[in-house]
Protein backbone atom coordinates (compact mmCIF):
# COMPACT_ATOMS: atom_id res chain seq x y z
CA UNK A 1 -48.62 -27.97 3.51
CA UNK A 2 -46.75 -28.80 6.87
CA UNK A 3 -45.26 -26.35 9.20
CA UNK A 4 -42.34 -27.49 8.46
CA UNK A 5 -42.80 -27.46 4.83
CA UNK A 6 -43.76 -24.00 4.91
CA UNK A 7 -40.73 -22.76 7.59
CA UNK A 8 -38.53 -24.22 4.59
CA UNK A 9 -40.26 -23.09 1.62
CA UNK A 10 -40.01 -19.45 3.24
CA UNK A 11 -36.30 -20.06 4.34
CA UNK A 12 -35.28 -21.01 0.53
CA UNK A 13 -36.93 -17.62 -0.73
CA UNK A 14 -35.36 -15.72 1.41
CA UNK A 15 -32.13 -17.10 0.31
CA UNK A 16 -32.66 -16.67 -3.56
CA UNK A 17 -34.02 -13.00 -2.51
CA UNK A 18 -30.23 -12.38 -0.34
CA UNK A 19 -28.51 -13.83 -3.21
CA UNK A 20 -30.41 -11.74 -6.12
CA UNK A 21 -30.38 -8.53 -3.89
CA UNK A 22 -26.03 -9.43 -3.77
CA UNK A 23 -26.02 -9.68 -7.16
CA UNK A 24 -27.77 -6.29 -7.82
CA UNK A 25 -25.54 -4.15 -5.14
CA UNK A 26 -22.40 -6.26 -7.39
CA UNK A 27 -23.46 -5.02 -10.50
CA UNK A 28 -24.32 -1.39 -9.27
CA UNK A 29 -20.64 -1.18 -7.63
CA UNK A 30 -19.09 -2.28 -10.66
CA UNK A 31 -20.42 0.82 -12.57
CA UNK A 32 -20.85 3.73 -9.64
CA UNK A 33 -18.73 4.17 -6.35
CA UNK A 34 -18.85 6.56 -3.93
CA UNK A 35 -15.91 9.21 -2.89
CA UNK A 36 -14.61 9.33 0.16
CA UNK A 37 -14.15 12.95 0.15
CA UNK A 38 -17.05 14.47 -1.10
CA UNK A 39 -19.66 11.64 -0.95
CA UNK A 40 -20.70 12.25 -4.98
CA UNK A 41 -21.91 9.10 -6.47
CA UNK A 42 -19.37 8.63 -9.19
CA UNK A 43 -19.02 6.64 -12.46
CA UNK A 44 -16.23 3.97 -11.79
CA UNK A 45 -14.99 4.73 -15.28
CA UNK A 46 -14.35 8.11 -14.84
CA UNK A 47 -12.88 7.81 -11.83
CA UNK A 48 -10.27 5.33 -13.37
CA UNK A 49 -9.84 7.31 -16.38
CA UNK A 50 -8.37 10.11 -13.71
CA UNK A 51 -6.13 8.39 -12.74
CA UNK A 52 -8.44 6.69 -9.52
CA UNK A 53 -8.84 10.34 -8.18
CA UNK A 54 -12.39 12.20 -7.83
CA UNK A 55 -12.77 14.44 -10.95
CA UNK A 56 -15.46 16.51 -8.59
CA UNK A 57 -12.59 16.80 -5.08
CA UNK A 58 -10.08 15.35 -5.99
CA UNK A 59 -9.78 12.90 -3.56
CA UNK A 60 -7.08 10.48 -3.74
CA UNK A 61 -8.45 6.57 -4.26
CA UNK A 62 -6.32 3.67 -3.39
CA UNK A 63 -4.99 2.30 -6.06
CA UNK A 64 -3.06 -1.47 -6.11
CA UNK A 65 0.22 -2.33 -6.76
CA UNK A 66 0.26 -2.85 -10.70
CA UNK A 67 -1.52 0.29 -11.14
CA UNK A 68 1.15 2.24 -9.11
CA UNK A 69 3.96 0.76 -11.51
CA UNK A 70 1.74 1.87 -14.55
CA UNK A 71 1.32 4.58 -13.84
CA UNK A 72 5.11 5.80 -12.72
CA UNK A 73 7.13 3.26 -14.89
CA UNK A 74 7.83 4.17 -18.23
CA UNK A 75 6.30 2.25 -20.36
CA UNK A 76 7.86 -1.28 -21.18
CA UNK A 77 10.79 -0.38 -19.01
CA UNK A 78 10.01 -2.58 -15.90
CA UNK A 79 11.53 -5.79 -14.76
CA UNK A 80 10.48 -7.86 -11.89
CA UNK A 81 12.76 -8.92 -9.24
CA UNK A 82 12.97 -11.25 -6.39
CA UNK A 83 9.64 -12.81 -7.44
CA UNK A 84 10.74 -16.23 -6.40
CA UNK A 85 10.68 -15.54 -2.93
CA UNK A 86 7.54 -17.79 -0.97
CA UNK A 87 5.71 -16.52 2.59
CA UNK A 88 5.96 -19.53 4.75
CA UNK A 89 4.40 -20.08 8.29
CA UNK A 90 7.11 -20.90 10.48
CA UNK A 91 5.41 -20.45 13.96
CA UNK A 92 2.77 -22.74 12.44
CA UNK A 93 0.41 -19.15 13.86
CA UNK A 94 -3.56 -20.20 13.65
CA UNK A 95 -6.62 -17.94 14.64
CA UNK A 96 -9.46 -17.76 13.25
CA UNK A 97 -7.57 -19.93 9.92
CA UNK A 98 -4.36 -21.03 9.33
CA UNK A 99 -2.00 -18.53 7.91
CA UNK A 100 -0.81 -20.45 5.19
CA UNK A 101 -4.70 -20.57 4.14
CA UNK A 102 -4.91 -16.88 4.58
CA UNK A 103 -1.93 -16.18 2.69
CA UNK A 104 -3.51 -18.50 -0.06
CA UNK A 105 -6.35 -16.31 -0.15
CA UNK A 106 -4.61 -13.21 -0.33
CA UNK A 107 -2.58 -14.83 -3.78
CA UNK A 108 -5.93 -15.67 -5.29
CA UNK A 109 -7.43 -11.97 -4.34
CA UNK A 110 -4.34 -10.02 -5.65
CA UNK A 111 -2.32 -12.01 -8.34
CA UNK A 112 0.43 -11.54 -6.32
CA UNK A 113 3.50 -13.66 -4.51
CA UNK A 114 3.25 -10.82 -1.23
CA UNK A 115 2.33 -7.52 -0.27
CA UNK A 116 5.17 -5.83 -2.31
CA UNK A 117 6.60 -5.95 -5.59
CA UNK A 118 10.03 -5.04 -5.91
CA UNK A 119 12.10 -4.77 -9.49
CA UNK A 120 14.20 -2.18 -11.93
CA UNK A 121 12.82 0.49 -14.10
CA UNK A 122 12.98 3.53 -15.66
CA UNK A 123 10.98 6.99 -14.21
CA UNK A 124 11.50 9.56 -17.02
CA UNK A 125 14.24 7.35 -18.39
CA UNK A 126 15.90 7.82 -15.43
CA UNK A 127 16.78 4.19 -14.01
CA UNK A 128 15.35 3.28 -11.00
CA UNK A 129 15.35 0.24 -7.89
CA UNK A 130 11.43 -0.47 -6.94
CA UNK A 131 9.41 -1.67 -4.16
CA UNK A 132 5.90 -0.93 -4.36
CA UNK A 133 3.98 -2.33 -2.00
CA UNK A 134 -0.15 -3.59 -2.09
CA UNK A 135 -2.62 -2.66 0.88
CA UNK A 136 -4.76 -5.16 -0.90
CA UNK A 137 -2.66 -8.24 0.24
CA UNK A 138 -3.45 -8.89 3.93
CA UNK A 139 -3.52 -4.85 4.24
CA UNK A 140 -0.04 -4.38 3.35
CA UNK A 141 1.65 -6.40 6.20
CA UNK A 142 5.19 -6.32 6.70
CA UNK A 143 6.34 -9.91 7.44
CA UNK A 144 9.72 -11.77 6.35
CA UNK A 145 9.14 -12.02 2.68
CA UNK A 146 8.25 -7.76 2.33
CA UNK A 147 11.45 -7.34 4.53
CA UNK A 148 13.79 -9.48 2.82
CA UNK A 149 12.35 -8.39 -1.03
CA UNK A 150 12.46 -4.60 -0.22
CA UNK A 151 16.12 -5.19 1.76
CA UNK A 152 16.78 -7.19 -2.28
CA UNK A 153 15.80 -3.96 -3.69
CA UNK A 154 17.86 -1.64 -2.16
CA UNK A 155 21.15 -3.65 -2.58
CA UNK A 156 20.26 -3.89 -5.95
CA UNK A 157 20.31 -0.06 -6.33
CA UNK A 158 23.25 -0.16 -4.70
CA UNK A 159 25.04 -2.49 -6.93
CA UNK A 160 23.75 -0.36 -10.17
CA UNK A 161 24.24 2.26 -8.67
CA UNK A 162 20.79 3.98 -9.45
CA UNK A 163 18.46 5.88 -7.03
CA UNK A 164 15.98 3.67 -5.06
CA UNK A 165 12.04 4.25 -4.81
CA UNK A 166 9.78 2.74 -2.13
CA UNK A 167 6.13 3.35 -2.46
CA UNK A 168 4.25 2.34 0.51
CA UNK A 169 0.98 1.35 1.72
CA UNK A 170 0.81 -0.82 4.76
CA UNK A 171 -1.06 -1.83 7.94
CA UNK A 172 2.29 -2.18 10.19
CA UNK A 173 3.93 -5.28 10.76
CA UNK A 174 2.00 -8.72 10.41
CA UNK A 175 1.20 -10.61 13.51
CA UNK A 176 0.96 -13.94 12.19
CA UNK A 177 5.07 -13.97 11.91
CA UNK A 178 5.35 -12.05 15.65
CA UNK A 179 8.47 -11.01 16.32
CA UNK A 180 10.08 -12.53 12.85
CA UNK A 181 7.72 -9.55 11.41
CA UNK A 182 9.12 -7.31 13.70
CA UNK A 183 13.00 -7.73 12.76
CA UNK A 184 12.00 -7.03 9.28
CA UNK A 185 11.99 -3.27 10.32
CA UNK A 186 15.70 -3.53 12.13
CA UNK A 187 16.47 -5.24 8.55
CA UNK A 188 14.94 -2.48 6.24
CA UNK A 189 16.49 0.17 8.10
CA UNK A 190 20.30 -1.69 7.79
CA UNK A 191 19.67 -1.64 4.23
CA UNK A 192 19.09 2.14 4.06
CA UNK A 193 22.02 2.65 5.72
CA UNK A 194 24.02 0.66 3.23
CA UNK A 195 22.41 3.35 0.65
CA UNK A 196 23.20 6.01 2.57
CA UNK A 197 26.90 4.60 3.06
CA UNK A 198 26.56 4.62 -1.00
CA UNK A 199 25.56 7.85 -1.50
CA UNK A 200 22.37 6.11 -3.32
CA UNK A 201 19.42 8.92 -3.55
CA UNK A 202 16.68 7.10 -2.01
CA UNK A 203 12.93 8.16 -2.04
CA UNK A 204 10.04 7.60 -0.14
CA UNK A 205 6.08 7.90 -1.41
CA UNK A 206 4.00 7.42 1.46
CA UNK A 207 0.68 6.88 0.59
CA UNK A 208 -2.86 5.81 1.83
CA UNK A 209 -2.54 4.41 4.35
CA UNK A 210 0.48 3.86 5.77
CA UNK A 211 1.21 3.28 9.27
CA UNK A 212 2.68 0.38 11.92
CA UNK A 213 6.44 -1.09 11.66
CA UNK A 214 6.45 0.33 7.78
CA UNK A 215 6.53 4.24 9.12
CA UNK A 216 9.04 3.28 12.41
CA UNK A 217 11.32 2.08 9.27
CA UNK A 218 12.06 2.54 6.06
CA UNK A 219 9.14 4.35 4.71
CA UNK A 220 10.20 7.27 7.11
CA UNK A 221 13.76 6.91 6.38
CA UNK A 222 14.06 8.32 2.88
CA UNK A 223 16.48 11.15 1.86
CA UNK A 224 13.02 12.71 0.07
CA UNK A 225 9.98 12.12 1.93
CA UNK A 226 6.83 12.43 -0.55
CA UNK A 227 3.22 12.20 0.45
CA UNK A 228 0.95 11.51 -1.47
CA UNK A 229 -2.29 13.80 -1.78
CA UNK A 230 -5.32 12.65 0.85
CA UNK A 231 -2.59 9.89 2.72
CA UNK A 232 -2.84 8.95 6.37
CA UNK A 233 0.64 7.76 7.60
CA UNK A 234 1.21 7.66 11.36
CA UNK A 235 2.09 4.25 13.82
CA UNK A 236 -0.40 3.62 16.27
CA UNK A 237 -4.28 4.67 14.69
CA UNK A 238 -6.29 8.05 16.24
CA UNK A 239 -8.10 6.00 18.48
CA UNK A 240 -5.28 4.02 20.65
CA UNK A 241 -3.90 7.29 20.77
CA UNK A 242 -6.66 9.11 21.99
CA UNK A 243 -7.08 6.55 25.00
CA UNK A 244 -3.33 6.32 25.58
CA UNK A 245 -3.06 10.47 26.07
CA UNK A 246 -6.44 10.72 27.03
CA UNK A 247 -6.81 13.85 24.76
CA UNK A 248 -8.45 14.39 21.94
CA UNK A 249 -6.07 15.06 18.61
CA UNK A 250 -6.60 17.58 16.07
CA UNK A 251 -8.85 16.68 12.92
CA UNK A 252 -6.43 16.28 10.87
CA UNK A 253 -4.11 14.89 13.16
CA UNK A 254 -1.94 11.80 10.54
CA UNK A 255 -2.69 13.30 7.49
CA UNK A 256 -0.28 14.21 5.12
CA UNK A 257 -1.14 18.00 5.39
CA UNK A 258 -0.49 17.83 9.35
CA UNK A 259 2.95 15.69 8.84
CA UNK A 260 3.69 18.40 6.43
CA UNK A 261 3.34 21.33 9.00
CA UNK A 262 4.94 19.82 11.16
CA UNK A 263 7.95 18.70 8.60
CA UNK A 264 7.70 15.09 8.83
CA UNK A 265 7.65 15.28 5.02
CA UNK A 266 8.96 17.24 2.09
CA UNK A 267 6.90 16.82 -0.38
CA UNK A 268 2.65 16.52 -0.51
CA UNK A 269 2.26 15.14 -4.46
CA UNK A 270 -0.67 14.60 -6.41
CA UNK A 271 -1.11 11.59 -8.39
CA UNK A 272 -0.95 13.43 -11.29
CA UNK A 273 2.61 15.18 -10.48
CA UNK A 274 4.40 12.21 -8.85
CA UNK A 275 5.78 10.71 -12.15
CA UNK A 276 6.73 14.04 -12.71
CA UNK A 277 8.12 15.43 -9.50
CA UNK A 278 9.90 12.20 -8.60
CA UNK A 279 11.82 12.62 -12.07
CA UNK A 280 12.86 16.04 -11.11
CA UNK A 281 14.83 15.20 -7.79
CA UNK A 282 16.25 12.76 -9.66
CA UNK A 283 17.51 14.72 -12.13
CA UNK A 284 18.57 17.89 -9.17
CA UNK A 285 20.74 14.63 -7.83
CA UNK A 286 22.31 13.33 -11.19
CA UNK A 287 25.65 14.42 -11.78
């Protein structure tokens, strides 16, 4: 055998050995994961079957769009809306890929259109407008398409005249759309003042994480401001901070505890109570 037969022969077994040792660390994450709060190894199935929260902590897991709607929707009750509506890429933007490739990606990854879905149902049989958005699709970016379908969502609440719900989960604005990302948060925020000019109850889950353009707008902007259990919501992250003041913050500086002492928000929910609670200001706002 050559040198050069052996430098290959050696290269291809380490590249069955990489793909084999993948395959292994696949299958073990498909059956155990590991919490975030309390670092117990955990059976993914129990985990789910709580409801994506740590039976041992009760940490809070992220959960995706469909699950949110499952899990607050009643049952059959849900219609999509504003589905139709396509992310284009009208500053042509390319960095590492093109966007339109990336957004391509993020469809494949998700099963979704965008990084919110937005439609009618019923909480409790109380009917409700939706936009529940998906830190799964490009981290929950806010550009044109989220602006315009959660803007769609509120005016529909307005014209049934029901009580409108934003669940959020978001990365800020999206950079790939610059400032057309940007104006989605001047947009949003018209919109809630169209509720409010309604008298439309509108409510606000802020959940893990969300931070950026989403919290300068409408996620902060809710006549109820609920967070959920173990959330980080803030705009700029801990670190830019930290360099900007050139202090260091608290420990639990952006959590949903801190905002709560500090009455940024009304309500800290657990999973388990947010069908539940979010039902009950409903109802304490129904004539």
């Amino acid at each position: 055998m050559t040198l050069t037969d052996w430098f290959q022969t050696r290269k291809e077994s380490q590249i069955a050995r990489r793909s084999t040792e993948t395959q292994i660390d696949d299958n073990i994450s498909k059956l155990w994961l590991k919490c975030f709060g309390c670092n117990s190894q955990l059976l993914r199935k129990d985990v789910e079957e709580n409801m994506h929260v740590c039976p041992k902590c009760g940490y809070h897991f992220r959960i995706n769009a469909r699950e949110r709607i499952r899990e607050l929707v009643d049952e059959g009750t849900f219609k999509e809306l504003f589905n139709n509506i396509q992310t284009t890429n009208p500053l042509d933007f390319v960095d590492t890929e093109n966007y339109t490739s990336k957004i391509d990606k993020a469809k494949a990854k998700t099963g979704l259109n965008e990084a919110v879905i937005t439609g009618v149902g019923k909480i409790n049989g109380y009917e409700v407008s939706l936009a529940v958005m998906d830190f799964d699709f490009m981290g929950g970016s806010m550009g044109s398409v989220v602006g315009e379908k959660v803007t769609l969502a509120m005016e529909e609440a307005v014209k049934r005249n029901i009580p409108m719900i934003c669940v959020t989960a978001s990365g800020g604005a999206r950079m790939q759309e610059s400032a057309l990302s940007l104006m989605q948060m001047a947009k949003t925020s018209c919109a809630v003042g169209k509720l409010d000019e309604a008298k439309i109850l509108y409510i606000t889950v802020l959940t893990e994480p969300t931070f950026g353009g989403v919290t300068a707008s409408f996620a902060t902007l809710g006549d109820i401001i609920i967070a959920e259990k173990d959330a980080r919501i803030g705009f700029a992250g801990r670190r830019v901070i930290e360099q900007t003041i050139r202090q260091s913050l608290p420990a639990d500086f952006q959590t949903a505890n801190y905002l709560m002492n500090y009455g940024q928000v009304d309500l800290i929910s657990e999973r388990k109570d947010l069908k539940k609670n979010i039902s009950d200001i409903i109802r304490l706002h129904t004539k």
